[in-house]
PDB file of N, CA and C in Angstrom:
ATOM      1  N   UNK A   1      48.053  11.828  -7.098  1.00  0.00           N
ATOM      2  CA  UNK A   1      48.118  10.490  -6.553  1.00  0.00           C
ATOM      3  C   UNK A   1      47.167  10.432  -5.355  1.00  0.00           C
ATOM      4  N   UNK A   2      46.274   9.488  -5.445  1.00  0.00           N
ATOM      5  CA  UNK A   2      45.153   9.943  -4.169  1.00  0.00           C
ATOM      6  C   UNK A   2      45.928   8.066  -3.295  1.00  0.00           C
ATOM      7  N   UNK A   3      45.142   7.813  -2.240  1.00  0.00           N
ATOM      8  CA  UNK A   3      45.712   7.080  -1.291  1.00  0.00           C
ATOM      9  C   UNK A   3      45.699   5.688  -1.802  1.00  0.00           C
ATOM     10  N   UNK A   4      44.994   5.524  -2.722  1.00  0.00           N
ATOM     11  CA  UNK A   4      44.910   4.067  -3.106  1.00  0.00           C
ATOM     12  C   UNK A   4      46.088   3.919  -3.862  1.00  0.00           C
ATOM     13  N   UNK A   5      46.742   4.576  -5.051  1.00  0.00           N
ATOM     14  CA  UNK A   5      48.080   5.059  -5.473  1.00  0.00           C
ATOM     15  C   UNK A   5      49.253   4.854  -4.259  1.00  0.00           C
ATOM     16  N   UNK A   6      49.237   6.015  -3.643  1.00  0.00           N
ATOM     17  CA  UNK A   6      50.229   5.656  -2.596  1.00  0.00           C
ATOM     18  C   UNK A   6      50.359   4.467  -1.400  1.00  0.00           C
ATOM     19  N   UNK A   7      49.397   3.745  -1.443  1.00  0.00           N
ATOM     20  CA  UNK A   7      49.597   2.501  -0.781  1.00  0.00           C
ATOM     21  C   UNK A   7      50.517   1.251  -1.192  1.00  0.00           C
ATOM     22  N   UNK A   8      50.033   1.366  -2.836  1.00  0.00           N
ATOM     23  CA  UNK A   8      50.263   0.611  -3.948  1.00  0.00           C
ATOM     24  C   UNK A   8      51.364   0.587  -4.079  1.00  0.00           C
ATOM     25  N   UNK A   9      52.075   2.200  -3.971  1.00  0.00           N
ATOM     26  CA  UNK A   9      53.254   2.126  -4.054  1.00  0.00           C
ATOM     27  C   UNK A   9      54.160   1.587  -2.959  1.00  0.00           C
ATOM     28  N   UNK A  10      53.786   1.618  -1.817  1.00  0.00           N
ATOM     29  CA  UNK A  10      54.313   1.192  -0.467  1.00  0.00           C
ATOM     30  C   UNK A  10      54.019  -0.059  -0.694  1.00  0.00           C
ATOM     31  N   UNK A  11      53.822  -0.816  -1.408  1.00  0.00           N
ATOM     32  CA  UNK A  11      53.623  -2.291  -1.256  1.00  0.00           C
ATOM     33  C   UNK A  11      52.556  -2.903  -0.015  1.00  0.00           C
ATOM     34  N   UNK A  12      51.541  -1.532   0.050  1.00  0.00           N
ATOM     35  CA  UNK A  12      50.571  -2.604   1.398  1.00  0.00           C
ATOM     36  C   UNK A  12      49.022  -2.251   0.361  1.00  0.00           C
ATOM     37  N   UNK A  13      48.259  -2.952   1.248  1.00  0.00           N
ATOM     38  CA  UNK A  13      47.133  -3.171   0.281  1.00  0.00           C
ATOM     39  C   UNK A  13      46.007  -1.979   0.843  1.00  0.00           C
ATOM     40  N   UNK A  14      45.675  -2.001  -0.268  1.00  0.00           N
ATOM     41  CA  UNK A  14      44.426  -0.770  -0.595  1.00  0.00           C
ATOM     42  C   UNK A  14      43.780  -0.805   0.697  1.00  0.00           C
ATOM     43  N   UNK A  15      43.084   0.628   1.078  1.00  0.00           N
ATOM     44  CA  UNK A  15      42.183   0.267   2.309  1.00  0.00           C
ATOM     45  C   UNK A  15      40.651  -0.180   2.091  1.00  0.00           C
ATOM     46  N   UNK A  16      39.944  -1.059   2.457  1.00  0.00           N
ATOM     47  CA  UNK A  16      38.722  -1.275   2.390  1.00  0.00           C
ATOM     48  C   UNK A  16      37.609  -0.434   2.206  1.00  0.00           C
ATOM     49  N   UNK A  17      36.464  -0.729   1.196  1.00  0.00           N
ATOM     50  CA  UNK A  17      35.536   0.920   1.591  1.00  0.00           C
ATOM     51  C   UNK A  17      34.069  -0.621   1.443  1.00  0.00           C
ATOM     52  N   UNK A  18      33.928  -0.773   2.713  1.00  0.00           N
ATOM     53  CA  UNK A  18      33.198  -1.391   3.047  1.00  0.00           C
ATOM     54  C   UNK A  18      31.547  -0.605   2.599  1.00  0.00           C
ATOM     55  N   UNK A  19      31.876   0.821   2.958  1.00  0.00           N
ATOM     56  CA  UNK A  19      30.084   1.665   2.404  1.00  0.00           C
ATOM     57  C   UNK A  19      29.582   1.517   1.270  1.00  0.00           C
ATOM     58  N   UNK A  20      30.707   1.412   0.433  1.00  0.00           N
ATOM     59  CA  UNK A  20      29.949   1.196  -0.655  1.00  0.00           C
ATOM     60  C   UNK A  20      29.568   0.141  -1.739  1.00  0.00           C
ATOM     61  N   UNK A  21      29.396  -1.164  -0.871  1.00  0.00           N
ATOM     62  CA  UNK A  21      29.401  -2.090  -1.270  1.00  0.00           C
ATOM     63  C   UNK A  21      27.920  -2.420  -1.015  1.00  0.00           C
ATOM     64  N   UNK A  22      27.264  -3.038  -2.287  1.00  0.00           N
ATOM     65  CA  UNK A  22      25.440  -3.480  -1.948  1.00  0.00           C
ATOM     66  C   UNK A  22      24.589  -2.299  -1.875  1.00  0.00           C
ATOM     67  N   UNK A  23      25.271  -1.090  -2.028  1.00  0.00           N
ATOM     68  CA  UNK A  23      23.548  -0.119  -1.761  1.00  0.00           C
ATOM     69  C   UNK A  23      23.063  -0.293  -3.415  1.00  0.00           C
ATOM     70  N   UNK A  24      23.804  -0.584  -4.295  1.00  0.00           N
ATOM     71  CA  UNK A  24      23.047  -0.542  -5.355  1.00  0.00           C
ATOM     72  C   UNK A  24      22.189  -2.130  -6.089  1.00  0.00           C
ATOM     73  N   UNK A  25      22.319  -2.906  -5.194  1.00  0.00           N
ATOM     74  CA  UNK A  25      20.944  -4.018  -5.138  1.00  0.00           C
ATOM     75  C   UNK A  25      20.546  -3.991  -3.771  1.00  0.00           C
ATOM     76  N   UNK A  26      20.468  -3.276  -2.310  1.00  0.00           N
ATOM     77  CA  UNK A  26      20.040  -2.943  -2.019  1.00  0.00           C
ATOM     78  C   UNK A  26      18.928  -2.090  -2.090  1.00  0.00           C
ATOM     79  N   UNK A  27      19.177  -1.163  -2.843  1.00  0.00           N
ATOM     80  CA  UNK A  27      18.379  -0.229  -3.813  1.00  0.00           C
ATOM     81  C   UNK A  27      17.270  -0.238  -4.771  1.00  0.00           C
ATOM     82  N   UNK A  28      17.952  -1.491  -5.414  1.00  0.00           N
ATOM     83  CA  UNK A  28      17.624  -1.706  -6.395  1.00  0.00           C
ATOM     84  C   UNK A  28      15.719  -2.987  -5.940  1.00  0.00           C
ATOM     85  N   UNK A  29      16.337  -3.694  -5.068  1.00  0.00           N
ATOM     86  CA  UNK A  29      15.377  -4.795  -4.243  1.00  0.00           C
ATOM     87  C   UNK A  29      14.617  -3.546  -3.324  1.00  0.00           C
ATOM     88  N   UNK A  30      14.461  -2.785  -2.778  1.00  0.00           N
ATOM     89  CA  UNK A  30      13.649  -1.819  -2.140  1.00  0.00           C
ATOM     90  C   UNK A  30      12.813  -1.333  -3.248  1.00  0.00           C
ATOM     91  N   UNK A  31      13.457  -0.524  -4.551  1.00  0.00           N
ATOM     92  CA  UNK A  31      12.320  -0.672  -5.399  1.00  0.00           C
ATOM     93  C   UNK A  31      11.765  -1.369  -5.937  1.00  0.00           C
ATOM     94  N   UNK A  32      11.757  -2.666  -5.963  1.00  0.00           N
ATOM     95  CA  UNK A  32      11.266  -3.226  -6.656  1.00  0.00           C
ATOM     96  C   UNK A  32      10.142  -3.820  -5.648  1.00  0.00           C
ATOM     97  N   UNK A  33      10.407  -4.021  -4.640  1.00  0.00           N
ATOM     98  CA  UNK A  33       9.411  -4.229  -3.557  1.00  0.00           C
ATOM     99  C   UNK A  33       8.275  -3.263  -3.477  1.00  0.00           C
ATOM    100  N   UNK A  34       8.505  -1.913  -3.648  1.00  0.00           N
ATOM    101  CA  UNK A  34       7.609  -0.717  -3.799  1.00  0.00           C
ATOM    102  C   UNK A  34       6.962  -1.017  -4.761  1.00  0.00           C
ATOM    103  N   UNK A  35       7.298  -0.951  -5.982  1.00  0.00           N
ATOM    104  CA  UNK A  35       6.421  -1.356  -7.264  1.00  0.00           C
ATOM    105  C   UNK A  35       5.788  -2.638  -7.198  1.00  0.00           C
ATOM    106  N   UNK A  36       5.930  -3.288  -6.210  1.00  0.00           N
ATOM    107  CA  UNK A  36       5.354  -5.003  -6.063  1.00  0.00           C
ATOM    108  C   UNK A  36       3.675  -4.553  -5.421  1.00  0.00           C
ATOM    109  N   UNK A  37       4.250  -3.641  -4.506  1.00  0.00           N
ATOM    110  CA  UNK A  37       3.546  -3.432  -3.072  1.00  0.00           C
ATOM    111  C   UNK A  37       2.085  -2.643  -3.876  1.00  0.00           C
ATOM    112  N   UNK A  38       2.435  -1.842  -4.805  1.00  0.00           N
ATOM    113  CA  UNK A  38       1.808  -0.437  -5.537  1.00  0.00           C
ATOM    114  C   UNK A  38       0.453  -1.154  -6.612  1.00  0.00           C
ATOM    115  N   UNK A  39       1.469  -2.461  -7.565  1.00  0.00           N
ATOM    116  CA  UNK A  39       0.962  -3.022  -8.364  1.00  0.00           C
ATOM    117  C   UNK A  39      -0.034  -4.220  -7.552  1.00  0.00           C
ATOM    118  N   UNK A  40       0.108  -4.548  -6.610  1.00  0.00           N
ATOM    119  CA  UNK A  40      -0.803  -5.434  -6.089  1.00  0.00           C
ATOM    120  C   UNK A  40      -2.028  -4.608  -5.468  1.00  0.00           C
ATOM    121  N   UNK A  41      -1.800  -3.164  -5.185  1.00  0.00           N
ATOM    122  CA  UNK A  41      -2.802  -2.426  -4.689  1.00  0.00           C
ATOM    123  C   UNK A  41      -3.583  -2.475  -5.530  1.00  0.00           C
ATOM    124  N   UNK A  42      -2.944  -2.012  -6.884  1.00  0.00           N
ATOM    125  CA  UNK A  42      -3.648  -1.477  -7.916  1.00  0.00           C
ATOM    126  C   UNK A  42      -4.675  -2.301  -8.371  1.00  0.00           C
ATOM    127  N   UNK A  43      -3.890  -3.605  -8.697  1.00  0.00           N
ATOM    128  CA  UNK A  43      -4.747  -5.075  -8.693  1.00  0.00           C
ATOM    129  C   UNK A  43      -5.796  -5.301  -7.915  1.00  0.00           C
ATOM    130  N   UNK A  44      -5.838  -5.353  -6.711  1.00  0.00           N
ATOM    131  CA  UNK A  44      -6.644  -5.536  -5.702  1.00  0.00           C
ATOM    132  C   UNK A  44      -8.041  -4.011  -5.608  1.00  0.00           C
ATOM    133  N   UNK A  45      -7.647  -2.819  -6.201  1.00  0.00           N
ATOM    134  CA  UNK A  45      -8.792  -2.189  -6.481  1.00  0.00           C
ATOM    135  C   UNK A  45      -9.501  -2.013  -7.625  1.00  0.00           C
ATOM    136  N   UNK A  46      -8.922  -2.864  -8.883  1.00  0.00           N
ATOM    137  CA  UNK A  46      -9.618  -2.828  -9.457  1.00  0.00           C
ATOM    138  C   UNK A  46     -10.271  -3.825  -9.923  1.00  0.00           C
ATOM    139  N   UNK A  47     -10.116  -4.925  -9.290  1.00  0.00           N
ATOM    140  CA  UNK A  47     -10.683  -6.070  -8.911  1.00  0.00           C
ATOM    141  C   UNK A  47     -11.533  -6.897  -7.820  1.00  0.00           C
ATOM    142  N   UNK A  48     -11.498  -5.814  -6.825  1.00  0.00           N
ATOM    143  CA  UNK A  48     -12.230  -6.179  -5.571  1.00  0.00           C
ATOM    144  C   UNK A  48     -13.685  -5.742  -5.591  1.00  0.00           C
ATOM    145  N   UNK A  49     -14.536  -6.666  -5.177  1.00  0.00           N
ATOM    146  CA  UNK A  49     -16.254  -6.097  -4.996  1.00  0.00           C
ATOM    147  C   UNK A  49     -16.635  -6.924  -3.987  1.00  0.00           C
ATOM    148  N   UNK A  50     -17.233  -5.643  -2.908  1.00  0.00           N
ATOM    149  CA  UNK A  50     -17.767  -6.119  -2.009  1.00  0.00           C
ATOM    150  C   UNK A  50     -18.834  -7.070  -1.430  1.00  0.00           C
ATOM    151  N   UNK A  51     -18.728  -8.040  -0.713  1.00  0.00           N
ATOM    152  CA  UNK A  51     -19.754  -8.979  -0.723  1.00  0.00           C
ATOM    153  C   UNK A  51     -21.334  -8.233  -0.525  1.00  0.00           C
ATOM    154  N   UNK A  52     -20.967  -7.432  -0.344  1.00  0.00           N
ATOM    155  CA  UNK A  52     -22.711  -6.243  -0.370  1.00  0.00           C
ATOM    156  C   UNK A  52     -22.999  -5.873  -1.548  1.00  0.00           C
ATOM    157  N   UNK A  53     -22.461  -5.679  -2.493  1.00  0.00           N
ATOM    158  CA  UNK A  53     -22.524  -5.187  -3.545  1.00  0.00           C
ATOM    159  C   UNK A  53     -23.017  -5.460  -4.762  1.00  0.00           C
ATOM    160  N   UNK A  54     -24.131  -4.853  -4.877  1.00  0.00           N
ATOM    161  CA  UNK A  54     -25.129  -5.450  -5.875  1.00  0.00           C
ATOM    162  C   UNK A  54     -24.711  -6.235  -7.063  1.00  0.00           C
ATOM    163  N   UNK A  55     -23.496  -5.306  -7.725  1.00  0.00           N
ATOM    164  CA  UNK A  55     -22.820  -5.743  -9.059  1.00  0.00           C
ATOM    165  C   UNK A  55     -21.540  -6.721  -8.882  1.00  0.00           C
ATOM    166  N   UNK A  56     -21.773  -7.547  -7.552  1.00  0.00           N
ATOM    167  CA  UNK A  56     -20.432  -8.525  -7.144  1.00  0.00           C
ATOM    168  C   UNK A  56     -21.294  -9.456  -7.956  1.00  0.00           C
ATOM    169  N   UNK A  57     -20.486 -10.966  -8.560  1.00  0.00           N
ATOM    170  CA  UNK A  57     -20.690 -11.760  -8.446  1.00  0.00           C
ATOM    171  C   UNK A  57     -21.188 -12.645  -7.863  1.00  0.00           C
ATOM    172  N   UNK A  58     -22.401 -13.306  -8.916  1.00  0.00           N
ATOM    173  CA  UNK A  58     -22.634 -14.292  -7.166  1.00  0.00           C
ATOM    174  C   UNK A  58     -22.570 -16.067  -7.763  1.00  0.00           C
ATOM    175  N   UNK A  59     -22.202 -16.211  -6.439  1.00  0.00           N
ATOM    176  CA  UNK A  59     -22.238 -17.215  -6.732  1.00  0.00           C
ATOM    177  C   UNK A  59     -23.449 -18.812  -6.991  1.00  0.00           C
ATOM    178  N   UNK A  60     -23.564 -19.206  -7.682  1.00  0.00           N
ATOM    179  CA  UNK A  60     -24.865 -20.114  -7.731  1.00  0.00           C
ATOM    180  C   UNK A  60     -25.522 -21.330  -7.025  1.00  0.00           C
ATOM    181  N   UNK A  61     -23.906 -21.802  -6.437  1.00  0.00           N
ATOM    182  CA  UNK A  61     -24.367 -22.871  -5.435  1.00  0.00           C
ATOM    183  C   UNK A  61     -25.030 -22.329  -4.091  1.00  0.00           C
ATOM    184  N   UNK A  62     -24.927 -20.671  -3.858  1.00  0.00           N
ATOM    185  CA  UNK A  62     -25.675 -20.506  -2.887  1.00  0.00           C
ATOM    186  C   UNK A  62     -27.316 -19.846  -3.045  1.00  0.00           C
ATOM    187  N   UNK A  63     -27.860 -20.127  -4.165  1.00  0.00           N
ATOM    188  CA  UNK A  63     -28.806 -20.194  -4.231  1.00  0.00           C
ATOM    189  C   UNK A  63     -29.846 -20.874  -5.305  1.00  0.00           C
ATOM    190  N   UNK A  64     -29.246 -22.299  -4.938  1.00  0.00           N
ATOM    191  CA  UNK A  64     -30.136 -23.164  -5.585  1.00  0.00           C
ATOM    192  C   UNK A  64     -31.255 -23.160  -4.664  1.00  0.00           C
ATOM    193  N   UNK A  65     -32.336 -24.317  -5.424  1.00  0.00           N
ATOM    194  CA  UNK A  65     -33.447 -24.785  -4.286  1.00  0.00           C
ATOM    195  C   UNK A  65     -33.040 -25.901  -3.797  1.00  0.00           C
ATOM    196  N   UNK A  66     -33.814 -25.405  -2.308  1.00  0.00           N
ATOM    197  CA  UNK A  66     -33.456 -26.693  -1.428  1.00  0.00           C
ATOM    198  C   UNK A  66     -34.366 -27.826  -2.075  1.00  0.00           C
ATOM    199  N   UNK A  67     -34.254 -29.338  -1.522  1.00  0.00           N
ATOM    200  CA  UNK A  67     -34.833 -29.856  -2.528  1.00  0.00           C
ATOM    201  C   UNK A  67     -35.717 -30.641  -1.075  1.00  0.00           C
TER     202      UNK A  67
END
């Protein structure tokens, strides 16, 4: 009979276990923030080119002729 049993039986109510309540979407929202954080890196390097960079894109409105 562990204490939650013998309370039960005394007619008073269970004791609270406040710790272990939320670490597991706590948990769960921390990783998922990591994998947010990881996948946007990932995104961002293999998609980024430097405005120096020969093989960036360019854009055309900045080098039309002046007229």
């Amino acid at each position: 009979m562990d204490r939650d049993d013998a309370a039960a039986a005394r007619g008073e109510d269970a004791p609270v276990r406040n710790n272990s309540q939320g670490w597991v979407m706590a948990t769960f929202i921390v990783l998922l923030a990591l994998v947010l954080t990881f996948t946007a890196h990932w995104i961002h390097e293999k998609t980024f080119h430097s405005p120096t960079d020969p093989a960036a894109p360019v854009n055309t409105l900045e080098h039309t002729p002046h007229a």
